[in-house]
Protein backbone atom coordinates (compact mmCIF):
# COMPACT_ATOMS: atom_id res chain seq x y z
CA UNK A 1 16.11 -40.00 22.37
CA UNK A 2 17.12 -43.19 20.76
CA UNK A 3 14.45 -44.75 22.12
CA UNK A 4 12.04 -42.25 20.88
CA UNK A 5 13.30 -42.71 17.28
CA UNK A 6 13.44 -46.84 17.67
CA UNK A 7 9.48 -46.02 18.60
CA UNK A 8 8.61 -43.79 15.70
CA UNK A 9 10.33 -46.21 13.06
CA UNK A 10 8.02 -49.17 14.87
CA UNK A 11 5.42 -47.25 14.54
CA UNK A 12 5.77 -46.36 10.62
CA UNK A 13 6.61 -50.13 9.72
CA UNK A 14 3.34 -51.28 11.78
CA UNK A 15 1.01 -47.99 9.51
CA UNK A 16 2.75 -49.38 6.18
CA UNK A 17 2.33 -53.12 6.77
CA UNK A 18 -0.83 -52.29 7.66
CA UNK A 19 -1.71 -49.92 4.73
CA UNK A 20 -0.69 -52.96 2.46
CA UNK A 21 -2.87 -55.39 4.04
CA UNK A 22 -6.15 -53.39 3.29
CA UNK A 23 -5.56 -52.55 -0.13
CA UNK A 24 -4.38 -56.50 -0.43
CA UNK A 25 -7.94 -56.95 1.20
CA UNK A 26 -9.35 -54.62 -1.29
CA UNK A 27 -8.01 -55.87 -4.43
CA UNK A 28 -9.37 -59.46 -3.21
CA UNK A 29 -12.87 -58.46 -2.19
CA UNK A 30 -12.89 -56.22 -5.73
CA UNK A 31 -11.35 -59.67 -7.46
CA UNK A 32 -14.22 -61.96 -5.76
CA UNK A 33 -17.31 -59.49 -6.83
CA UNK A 34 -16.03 -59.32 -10.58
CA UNK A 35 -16.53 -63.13 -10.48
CA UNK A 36 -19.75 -62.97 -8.78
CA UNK A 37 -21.15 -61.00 -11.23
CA UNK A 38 -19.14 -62.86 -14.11
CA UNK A 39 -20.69 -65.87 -12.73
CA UNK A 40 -24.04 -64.45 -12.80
CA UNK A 41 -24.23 -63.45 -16.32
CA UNK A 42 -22.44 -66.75 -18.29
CA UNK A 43 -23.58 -69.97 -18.64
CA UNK A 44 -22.38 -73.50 -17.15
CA UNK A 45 -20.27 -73.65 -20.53
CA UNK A 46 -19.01 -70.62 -20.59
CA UNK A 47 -17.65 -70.51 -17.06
CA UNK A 48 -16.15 -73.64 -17.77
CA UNK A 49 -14.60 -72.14 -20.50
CA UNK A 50 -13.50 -69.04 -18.32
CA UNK A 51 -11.90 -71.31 -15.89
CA UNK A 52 -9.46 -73.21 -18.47
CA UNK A 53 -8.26 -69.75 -19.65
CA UNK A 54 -7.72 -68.40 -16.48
CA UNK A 55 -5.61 -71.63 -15.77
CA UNK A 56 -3.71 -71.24 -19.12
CA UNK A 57 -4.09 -67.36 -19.28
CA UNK A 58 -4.38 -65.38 -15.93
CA UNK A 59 -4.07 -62.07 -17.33
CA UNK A 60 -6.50 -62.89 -20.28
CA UNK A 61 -9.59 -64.03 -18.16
CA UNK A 62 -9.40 -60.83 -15.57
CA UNK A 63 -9.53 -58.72 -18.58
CA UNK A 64 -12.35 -60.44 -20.30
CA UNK A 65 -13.93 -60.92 -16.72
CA UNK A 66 -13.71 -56.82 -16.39
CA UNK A 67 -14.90 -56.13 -19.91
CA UNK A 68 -18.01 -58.56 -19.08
CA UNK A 69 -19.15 -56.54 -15.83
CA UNK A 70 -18.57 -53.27 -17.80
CA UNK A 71 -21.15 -54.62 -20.36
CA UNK A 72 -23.54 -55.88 -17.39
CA UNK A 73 -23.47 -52.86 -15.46
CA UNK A 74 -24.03 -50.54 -18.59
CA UNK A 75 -27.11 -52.65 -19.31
CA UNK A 76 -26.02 -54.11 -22.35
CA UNK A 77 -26.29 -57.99 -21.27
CA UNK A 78 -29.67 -59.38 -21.00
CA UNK A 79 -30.01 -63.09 -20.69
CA UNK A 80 -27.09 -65.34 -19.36
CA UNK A 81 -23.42 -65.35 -22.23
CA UNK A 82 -23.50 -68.70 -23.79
CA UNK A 83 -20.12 -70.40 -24.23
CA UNK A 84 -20.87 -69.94 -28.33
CA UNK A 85 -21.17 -66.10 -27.59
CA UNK A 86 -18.24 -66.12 -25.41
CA UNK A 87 -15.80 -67.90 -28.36
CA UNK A 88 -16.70 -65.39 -30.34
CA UNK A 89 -15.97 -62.56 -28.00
CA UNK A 90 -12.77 -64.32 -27.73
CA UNK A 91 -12.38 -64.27 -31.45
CA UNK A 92 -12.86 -60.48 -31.47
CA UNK A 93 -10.60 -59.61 -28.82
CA UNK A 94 -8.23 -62.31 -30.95
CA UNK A 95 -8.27 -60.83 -33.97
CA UNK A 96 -7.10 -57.09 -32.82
CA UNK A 97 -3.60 -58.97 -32.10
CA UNK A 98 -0.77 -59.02 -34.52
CA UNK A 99 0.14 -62.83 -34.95
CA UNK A 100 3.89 -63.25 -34.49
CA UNK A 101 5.97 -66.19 -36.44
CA UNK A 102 8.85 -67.14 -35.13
CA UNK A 103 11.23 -69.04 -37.48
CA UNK A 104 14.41 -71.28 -36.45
C-alpha cells in the first residue's frame, strides 16, 4: 500500500514537472515569433534601438514588441518602422506616465 502511494506521488511530480516544461517551451517559442515578426517590420536602427531598451528595460521592450505585432497583424504597418518612428512611439507611450520627483 505504501508502495502504491510512493508510486502515485512519483507519478504526479513527473505530470507537473512536466506540465511546466511545455508551457516554459511555449512561452519561449511565443517569445521568439514576437521577435521574428518585430524584426521583420523595424529597421536596422530601430532594432538597434529595441535591443538597448530591452537591456536597460526588459519589461518595456516586450510590451512595445507586443503592441508592434498587434499593429502588423491588424494590417496597420506597411513598410519597415524607422528608428525616427519608433522614438516617437516611445514618446507616446512616454507621455501617458505621471513623472515622479523625488526630493532629498
Amino acid at each position: 500500500m505504501a508502495d502504491d502511494l510512493e508510486e502515485l506521488k512519483k507519478k504526479k511530480m513527473e505530470q507537473m514537472q512536466g506540465e511546466k516544461g511545455s508551457s516554459k517551451a511555449q512561452e519561449e517559442n511565443y517569445r521568439k515569433q514576437l521577435k521574428q515578426i518585430a524584426s521583420q517590420i523595424l529597421t536596422k536602427e530601430a532594432r538597434s534601438r529595441l535591443g538597448n531598451i530591452r537591456a536597460a528595460k526588459p519589461d518595456l521592450a516586450s510590451s512595445i514588441e507586443m503592441q508592434l505585432v498587434q499593429l502588423h497583424k491588424a494590417g496597420q504597418i506597411r513598410d519597415k518602422i524607422t528608428d525616427e518612428q519608433l522614438k516617437d512611439l516611445l514618446k507616446k507611450l512616454q507621455e501617458g506616465k505621471k513623472d515622479i520627483d523625488i526630493k532629498y
